[in-house]
N, C-alpha and C. Protein backbone atom coordinates (compact mmCIF):
# COMPACT_ATOMS: atom_id res chain seq x y z
N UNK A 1 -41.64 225.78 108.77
CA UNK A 1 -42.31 227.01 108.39
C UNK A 1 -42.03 228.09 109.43
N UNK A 2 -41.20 229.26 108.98
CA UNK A 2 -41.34 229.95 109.82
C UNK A 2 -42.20 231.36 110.00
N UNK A 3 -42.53 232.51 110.55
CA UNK A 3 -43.42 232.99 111.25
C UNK A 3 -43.67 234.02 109.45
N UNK A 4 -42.91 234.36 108.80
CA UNK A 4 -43.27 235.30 107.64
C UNK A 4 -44.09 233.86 106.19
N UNK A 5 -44.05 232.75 106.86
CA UNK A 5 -44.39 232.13 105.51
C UNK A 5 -45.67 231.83 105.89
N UNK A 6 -46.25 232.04 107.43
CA UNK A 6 -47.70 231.64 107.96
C UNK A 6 -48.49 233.09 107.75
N UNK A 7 -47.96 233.82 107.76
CA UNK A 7 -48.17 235.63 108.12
C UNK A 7 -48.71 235.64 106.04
N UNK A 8 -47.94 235.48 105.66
CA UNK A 8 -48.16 235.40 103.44
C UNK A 8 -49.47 234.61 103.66
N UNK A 9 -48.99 233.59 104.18
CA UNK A 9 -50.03 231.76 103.40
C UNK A 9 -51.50 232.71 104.00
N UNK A 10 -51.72 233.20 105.45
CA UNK A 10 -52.93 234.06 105.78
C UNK A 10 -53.89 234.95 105.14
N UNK A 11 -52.67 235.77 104.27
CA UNK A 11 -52.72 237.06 103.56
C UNK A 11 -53.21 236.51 102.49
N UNK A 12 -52.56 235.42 101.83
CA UNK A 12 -53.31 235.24 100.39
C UNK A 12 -54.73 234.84 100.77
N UNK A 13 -55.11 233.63 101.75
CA UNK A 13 -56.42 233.18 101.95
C UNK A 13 -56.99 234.23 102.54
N UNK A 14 -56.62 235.61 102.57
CA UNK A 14 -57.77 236.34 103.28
C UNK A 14 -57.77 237.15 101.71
N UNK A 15 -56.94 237.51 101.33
CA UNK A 15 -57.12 238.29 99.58
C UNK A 15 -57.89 237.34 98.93
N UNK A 16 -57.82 235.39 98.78
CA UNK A 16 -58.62 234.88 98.16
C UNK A 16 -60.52 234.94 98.49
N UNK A 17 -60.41 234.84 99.63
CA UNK A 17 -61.89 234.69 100.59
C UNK A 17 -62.77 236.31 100.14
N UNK A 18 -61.47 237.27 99.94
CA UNK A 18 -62.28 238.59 99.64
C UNK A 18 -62.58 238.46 98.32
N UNK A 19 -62.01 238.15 97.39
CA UNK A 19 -62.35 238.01 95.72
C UNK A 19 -63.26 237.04 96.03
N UNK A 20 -63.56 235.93 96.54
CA UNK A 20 -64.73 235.13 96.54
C UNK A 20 -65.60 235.77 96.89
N UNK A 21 -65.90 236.80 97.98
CA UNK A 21 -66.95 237.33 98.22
C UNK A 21 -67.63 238.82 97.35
N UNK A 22 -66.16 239.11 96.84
CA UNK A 22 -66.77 240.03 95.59
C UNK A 22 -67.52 239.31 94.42
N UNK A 23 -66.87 238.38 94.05
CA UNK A 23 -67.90 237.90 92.92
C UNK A 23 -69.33 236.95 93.15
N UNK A 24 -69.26 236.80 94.48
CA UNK A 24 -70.42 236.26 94.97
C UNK A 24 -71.34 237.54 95.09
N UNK A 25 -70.75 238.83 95.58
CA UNK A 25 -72.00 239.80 95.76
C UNK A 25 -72.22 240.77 94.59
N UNK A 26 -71.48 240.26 93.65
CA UNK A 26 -71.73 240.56 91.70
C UNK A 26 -72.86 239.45 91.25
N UNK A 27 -72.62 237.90 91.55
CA UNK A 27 -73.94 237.53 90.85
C UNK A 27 -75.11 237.48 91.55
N UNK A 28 -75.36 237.78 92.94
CA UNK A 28 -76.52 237.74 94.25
C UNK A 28 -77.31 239.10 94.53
N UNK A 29 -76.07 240.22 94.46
CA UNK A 29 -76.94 241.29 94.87
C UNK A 29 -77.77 241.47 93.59
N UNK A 30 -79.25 242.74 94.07
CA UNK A 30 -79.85 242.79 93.13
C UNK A 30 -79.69 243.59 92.01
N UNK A 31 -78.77 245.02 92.57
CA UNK A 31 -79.13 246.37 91.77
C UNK A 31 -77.59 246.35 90.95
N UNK A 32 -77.56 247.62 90.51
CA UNK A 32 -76.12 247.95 90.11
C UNK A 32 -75.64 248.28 91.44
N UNK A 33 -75.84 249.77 91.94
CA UNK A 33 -75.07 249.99 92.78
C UNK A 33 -74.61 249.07 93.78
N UNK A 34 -75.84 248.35 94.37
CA UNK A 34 -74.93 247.15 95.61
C UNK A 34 -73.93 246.21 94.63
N UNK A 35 -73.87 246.15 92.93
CA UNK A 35 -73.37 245.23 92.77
C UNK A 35 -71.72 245.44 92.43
N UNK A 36 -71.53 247.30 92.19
CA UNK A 36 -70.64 248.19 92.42
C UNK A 36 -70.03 247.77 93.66
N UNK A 37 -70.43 247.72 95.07
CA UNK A 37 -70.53 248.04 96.05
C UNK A 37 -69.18 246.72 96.36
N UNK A 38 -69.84 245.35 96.09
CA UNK A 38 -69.44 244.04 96.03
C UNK A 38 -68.40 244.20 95.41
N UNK A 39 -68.28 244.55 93.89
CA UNK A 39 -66.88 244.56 93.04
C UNK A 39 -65.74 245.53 93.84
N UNK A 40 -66.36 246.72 94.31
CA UNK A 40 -65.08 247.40 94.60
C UNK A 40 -64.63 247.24 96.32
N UNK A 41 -65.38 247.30 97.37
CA UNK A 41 -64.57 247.31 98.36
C UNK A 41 -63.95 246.02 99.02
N UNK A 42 -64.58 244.85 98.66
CA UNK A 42 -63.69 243.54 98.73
C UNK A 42 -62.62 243.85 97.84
N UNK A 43 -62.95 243.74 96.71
CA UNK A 43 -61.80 243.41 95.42
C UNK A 43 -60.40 244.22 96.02
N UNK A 44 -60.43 245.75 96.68
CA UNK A 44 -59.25 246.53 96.66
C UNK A 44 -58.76 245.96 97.86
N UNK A 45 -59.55 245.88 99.26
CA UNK A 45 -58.96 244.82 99.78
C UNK A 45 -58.20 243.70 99.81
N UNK A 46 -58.69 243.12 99.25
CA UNK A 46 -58.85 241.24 98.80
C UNK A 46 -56.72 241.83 97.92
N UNK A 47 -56.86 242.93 96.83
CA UNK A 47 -55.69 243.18 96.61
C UNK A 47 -54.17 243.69 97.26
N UNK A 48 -55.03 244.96 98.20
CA UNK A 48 -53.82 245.27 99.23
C UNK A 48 -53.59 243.70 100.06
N UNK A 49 -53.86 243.14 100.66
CA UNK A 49 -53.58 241.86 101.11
C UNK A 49 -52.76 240.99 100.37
N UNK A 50 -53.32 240.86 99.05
CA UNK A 50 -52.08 240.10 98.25
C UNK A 50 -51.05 240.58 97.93
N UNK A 51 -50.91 241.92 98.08
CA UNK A 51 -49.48 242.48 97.38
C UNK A 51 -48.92 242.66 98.99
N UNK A 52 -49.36 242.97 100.13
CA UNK A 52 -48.70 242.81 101.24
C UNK A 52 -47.61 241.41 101.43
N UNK A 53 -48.57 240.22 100.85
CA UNK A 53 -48.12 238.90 100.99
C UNK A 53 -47.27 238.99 100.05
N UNK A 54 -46.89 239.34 99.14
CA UNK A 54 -45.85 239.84 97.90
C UNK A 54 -44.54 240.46 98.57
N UNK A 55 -45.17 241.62 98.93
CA UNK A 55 -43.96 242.18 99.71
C UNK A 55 -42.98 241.56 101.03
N UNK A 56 -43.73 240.93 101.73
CA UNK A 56 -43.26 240.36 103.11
C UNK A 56 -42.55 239.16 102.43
N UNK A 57 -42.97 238.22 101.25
CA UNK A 57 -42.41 237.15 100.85
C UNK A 57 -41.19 237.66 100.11
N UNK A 58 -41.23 238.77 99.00
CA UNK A 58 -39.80 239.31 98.37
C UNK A 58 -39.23 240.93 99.00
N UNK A 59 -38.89 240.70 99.94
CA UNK A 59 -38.76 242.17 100.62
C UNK A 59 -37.43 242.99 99.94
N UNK A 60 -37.45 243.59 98.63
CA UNK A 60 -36.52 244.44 97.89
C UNK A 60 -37.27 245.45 97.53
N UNK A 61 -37.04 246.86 97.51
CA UNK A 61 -37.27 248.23 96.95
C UNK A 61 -37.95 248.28 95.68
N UNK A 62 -37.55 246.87 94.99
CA UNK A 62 -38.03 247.31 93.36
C UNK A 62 -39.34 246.69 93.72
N UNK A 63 -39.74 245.74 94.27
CA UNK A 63 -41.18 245.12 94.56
C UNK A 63 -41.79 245.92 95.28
N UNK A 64 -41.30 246.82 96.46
CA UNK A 64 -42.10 247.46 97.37
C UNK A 64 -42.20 248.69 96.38
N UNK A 65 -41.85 249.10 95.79
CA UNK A 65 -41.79 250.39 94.53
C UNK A 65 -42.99 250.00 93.99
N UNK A 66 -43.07 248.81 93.28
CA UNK A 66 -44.17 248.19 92.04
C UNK A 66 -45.71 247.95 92.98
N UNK A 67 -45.61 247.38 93.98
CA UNK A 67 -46.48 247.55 95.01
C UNK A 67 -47.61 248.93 95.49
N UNK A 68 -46.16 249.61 95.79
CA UNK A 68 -47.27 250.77 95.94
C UNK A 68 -47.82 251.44 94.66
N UNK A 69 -46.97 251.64 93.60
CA UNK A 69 -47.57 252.15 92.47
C UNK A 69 -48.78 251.00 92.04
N UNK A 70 -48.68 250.16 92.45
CA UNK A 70 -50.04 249.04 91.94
C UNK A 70 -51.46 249.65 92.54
N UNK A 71 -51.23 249.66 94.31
CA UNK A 71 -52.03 250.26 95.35
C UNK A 71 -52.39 251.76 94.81
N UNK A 72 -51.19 252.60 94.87
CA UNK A 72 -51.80 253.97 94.71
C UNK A 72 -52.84 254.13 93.32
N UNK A 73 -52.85 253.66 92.33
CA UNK A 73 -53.68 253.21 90.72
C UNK A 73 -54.62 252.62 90.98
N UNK A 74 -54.89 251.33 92.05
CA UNK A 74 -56.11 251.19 92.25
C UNK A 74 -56.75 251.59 93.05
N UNK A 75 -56.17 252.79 93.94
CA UNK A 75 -57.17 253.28 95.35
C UNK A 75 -57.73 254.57 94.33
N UNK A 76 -57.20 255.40 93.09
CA UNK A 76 -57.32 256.58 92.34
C UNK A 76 -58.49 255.65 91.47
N UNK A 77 -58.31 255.14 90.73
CA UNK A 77 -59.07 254.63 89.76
C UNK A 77 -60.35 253.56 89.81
N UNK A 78 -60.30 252.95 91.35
CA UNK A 78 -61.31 251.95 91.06
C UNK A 78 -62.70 252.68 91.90
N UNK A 79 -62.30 253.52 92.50
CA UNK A 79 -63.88 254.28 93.28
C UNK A 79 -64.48 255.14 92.73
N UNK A 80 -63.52 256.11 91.65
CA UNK A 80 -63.69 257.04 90.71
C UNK A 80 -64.58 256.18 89.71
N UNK A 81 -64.55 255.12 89.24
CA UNK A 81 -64.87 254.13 87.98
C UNK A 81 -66.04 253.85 88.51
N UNK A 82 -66.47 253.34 89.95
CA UNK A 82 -67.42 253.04 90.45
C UNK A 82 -68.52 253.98 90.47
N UNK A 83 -67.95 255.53 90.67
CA UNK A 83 -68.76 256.31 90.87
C UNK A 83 -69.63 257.10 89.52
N UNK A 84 -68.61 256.88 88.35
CA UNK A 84 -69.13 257.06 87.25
C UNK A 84 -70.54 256.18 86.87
N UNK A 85 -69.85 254.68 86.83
CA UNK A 85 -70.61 253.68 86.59
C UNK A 85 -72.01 253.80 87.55
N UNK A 86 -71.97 254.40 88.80
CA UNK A 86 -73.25 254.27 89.74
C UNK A 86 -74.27 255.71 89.21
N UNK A 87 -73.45 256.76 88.65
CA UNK A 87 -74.03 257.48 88.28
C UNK A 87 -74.70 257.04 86.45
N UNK A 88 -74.13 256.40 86.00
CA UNK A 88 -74.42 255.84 84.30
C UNK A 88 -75.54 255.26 84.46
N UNK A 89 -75.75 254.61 85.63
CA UNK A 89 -76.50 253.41 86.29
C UNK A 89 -78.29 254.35 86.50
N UNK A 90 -77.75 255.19 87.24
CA UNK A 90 -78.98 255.69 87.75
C UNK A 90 -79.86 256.63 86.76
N UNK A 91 -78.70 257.40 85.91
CA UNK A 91 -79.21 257.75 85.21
C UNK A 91 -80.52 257.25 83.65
N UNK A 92 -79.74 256.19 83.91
CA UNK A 92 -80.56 255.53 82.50
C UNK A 92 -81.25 254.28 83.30
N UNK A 93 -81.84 254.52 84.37
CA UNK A 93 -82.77 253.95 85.26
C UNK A 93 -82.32 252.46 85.19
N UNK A 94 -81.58 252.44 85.49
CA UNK A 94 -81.29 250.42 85.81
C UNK A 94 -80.82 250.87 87.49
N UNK A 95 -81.34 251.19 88.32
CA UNK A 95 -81.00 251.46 89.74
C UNK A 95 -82.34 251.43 90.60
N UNK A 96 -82.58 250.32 91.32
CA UNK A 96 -83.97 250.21 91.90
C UNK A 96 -84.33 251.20 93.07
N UNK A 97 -84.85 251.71 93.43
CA UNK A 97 -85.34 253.51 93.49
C UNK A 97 -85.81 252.89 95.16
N UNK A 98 -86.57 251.34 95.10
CA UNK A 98 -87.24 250.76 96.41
C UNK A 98 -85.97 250.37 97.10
N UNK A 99 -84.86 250.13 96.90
CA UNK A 99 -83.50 249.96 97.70
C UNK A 99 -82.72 251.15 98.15
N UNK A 100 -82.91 252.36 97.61
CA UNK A 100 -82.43 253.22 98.02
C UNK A 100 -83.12 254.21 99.66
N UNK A 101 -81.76 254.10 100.21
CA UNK A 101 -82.57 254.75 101.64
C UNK A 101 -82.91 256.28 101.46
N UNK A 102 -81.70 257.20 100.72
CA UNK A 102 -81.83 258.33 100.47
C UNK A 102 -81.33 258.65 99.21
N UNK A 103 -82.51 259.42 98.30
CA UNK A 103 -81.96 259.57 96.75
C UNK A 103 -81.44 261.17 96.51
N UNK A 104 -80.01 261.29 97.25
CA UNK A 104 -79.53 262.47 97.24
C UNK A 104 -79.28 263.08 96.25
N UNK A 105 -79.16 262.39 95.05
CA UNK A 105 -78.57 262.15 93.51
C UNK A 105 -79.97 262.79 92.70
N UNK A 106 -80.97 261.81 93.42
CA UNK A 106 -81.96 262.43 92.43
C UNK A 106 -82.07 263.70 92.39
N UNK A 107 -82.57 264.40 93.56
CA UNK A 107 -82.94 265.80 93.99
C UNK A 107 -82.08 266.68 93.42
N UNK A 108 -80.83 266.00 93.68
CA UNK A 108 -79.90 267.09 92.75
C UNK A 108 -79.54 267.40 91.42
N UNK A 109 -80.13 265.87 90.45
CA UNK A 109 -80.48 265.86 89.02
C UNK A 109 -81.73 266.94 88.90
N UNK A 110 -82.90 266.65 89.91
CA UNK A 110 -83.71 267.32 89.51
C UNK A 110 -83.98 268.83 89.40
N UNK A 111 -82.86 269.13 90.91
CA UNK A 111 -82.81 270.86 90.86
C UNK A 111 -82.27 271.46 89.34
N UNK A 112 -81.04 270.70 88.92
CA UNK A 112 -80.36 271.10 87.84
C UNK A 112 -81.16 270.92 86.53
N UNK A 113 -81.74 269.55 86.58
CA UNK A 113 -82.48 269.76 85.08
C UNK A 113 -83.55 271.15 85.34
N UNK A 114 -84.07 271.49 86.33
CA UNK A 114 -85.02 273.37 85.90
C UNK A 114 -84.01 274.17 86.06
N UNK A 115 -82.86 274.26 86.34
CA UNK A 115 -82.06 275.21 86.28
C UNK A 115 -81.55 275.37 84.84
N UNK A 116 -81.36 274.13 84.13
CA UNK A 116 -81.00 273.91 82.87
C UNK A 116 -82.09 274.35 81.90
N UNK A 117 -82.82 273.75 82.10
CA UNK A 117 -84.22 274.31 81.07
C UNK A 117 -84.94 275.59 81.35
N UNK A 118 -84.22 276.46 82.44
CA UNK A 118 -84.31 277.78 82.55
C UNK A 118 -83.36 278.46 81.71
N UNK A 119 -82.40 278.46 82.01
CA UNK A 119 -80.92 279.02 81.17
C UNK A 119 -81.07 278.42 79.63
N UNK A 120 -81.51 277.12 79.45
CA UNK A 120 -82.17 277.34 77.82
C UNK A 120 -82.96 277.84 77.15
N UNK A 121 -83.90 277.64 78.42
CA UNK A 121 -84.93 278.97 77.92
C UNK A 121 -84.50 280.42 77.34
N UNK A 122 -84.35 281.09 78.28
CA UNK A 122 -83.76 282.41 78.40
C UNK A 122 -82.95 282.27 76.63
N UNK A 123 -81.94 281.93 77.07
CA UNK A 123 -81.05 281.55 75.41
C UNK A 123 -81.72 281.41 74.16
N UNK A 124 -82.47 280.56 74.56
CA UNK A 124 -83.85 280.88 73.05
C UNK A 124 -84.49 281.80 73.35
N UNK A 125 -84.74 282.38 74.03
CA UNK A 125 -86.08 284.32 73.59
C UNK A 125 -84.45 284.86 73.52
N UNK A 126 -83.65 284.89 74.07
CA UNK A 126 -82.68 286.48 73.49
C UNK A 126 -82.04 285.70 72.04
N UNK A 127 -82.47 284.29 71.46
CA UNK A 127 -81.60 284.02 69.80
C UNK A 127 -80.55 283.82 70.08
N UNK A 128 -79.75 283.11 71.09
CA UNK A 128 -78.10 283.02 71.11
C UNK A 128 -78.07 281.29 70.97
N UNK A 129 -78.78 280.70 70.69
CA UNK A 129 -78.59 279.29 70.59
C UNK A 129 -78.34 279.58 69.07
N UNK A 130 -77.55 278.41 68.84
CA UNK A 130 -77.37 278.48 67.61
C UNK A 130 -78.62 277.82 66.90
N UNK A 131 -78.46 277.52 64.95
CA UNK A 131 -79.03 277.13 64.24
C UNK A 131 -78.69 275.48 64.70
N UNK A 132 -80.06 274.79 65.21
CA UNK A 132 -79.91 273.29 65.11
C UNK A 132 -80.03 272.83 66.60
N UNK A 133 -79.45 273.34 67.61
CA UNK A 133 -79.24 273.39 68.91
C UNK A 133 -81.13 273.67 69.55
N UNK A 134 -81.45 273.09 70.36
CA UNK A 134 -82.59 272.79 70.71
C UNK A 134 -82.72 272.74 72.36
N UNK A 135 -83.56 272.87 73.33
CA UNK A 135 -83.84 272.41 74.82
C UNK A 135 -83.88 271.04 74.82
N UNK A 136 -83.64 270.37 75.76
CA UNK A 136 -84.15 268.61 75.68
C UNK A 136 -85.06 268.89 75.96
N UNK A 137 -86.22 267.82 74.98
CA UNK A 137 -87.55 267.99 75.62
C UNK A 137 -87.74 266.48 76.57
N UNK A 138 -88.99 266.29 77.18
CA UNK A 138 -88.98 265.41 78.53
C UNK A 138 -88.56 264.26 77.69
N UNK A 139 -88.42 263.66 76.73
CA UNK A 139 -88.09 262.13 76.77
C UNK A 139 -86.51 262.31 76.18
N UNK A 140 -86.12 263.32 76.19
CA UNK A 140 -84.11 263.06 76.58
C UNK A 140 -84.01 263.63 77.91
N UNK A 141 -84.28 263.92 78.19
CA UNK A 141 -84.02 264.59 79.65
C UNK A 141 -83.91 262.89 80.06
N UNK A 142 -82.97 262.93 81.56
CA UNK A 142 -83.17 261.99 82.41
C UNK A 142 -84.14 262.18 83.39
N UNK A 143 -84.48 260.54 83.51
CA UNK A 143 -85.86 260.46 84.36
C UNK A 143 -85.62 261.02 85.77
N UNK A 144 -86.58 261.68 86.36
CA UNK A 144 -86.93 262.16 87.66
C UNK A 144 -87.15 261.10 88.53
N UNK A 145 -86.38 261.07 89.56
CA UNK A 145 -86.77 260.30 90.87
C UNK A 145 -88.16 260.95 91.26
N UNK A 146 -89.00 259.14 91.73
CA UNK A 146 -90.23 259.18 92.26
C UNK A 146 -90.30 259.61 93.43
C-alpha cells in the first residue's frame, strides 16, 4: 500500500463517519432546524471528502472537471434548500421557540406583517384592491413569535 491509497482509504472513512453522524443528528435532534443543521453541514463535508478520495485515486481532468461541478452544485444548492426549508419550518410553527437563543426571524416577520397590513390598509380606503382580494385576517397571517 502506498502513501495515496492510505490518504483515499482515510478520506472515505472520514466522508463515511460524517454521513453517519448526519443521519444520526436527523433521527436524535429535536427540532427542524437542528435537524437541518445535522443533514447539511456533515453531509457536504462527509461529500467534499469523498470526491477528494475520487480525485487523488483517478487523477484525470475529466474527473477533476465532474468533481468540482459536483462540489460547486452542492455548496449553491444545499444551504439555500436549508434555508428555505428552516424558514417553511418556522413559519408554519413546527420550530421549538424554547431552543432558540435569538429569534431574529421572528421580529422581522413581525415588523413586516404591520407594515403589510398597513399598506393593505391604505389600499382598501383609496379602492385599488381589486374585486375578491382581501387583508389576511389573524388566522392566515403567520404566527407571531412569543
Amino acid at each position: 500500500m502506498n502513501a495515496t491509497e492510505i490518504v483515499v482509504a482515510l478520506l472515505v472513512l472520514v466522508s463515511g463517519f460524517l454521513s453517519m453522524a448526519a443521519g444520526i443528528g436527523i433521527i436524535r435532534f429535536p427540532d427542524v432546524l437542528t435537524r437541518l443543521h445535522a443533514a447539511t453541514k456533515p453531509q457536504v463535508l462527509g461529500l467534499a471528502a469523498i470526491l477528494l478520495a475520487i480525485v487523488l485515486r483517478v487523477p484525470t481532468w475529466g474527473v477533476l472537471t465532474t468533481v468540482v461541478l459536483i462540489m460547486t452544485f452542492q455548496l449553491l444548492t444545499q444551504p439555500m434548500t436549508a434555508h428555505m426549508l428552516g424558514r417553511s419550518a418556522y413559519r408554519t410553527a413546527h420550530v421549538r421557540h424554547d431552543l432558540l437563543i435569538e429569534d431574529a426571524l421572528g421580529h422581522d416577520i413581525a415588523e413586516h406583517a404591520e407594515d403589510f397590513t398597513d399598506a393593505t390598509a391604505e389600499l382598501e380606503d383609496e379602492g385599488e384592491l381589486a374585486t375578491g382580494e382581501h387583508a389576511p385576517s389573524e388566522a392566515e397571517r403567520p404566527p407571531r413569535p412569543e
